[in-house]
C-alpha atoms as a PDB file:
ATOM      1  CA  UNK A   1       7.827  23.782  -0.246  1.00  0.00           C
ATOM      2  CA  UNK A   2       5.808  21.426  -2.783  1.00  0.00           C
ATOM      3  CA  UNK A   3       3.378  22.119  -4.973  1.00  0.00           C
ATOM      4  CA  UNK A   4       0.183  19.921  -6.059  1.00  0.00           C
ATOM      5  CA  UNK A   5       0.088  18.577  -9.348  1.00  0.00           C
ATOM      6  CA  UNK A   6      -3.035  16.331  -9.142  1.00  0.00           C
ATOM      7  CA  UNK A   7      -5.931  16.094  -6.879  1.00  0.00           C
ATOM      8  CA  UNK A   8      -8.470  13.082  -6.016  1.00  0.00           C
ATOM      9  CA  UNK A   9     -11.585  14.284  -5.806  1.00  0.00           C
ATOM     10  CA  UNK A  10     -13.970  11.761  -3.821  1.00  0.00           C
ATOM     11  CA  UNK A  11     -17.494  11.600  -3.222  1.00  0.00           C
ATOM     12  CA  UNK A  12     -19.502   9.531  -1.376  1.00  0.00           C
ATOM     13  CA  UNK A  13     -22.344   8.283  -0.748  1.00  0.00           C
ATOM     14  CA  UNK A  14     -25.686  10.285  -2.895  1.00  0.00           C
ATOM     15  CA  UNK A  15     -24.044  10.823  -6.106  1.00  0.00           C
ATOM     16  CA  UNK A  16     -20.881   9.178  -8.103  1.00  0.00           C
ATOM     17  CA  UNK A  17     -18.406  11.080  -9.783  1.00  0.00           C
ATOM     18  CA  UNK A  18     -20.283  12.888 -12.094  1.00  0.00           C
ATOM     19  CA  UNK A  19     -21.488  15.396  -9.529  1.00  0.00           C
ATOM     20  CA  UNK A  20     -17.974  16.507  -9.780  1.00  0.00           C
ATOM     21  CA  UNK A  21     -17.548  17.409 -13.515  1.00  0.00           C
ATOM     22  CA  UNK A  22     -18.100  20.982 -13.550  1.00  0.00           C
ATOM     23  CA  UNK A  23     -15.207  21.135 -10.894  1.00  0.00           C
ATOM     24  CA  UNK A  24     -12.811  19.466 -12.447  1.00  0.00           C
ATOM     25  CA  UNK A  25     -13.134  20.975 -15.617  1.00  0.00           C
ATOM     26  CA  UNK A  26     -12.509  24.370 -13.052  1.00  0.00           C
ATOM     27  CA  UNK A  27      -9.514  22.230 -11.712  1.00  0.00           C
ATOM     28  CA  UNK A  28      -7.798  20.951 -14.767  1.00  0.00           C
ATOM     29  CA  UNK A  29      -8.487  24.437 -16.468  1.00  0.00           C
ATOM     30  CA  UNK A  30      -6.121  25.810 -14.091  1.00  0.00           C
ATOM     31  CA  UNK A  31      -3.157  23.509 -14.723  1.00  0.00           C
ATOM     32  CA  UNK A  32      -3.564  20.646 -12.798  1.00  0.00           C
ATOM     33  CA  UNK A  33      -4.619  16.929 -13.349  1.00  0.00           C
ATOM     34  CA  UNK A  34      -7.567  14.964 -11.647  1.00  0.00           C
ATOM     35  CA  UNK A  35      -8.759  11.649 -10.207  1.00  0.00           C
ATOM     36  CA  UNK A  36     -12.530  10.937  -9.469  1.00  0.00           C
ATOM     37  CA  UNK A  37     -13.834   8.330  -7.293  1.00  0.00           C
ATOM     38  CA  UNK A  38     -16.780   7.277  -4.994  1.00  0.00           C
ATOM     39  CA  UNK A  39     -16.958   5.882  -2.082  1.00  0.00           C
ATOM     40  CA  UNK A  40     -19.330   2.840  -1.480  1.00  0.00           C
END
């Protein structure tokens, strides 16, 4: 079984990646890395 490491968190098309700050800070507090992105 694997485990995840590091997640890509996307968004797409009202807000950029910023709208996904106070999750990844959740995210990475609990051991594991992030990507964000938006989708155009």
């Amino acid at each position: 079984m694997s485990t995840i490491e590091h997640l890509i968190l996307v968004h797409g098309a009202w807000a950029d990646s910023t709208s996904r700050n106070k999750s990844r800070a959740l995210i990475e507090a609990a051991g594991l890395s992030t990507t964000t992105c938006r989708c155009r």
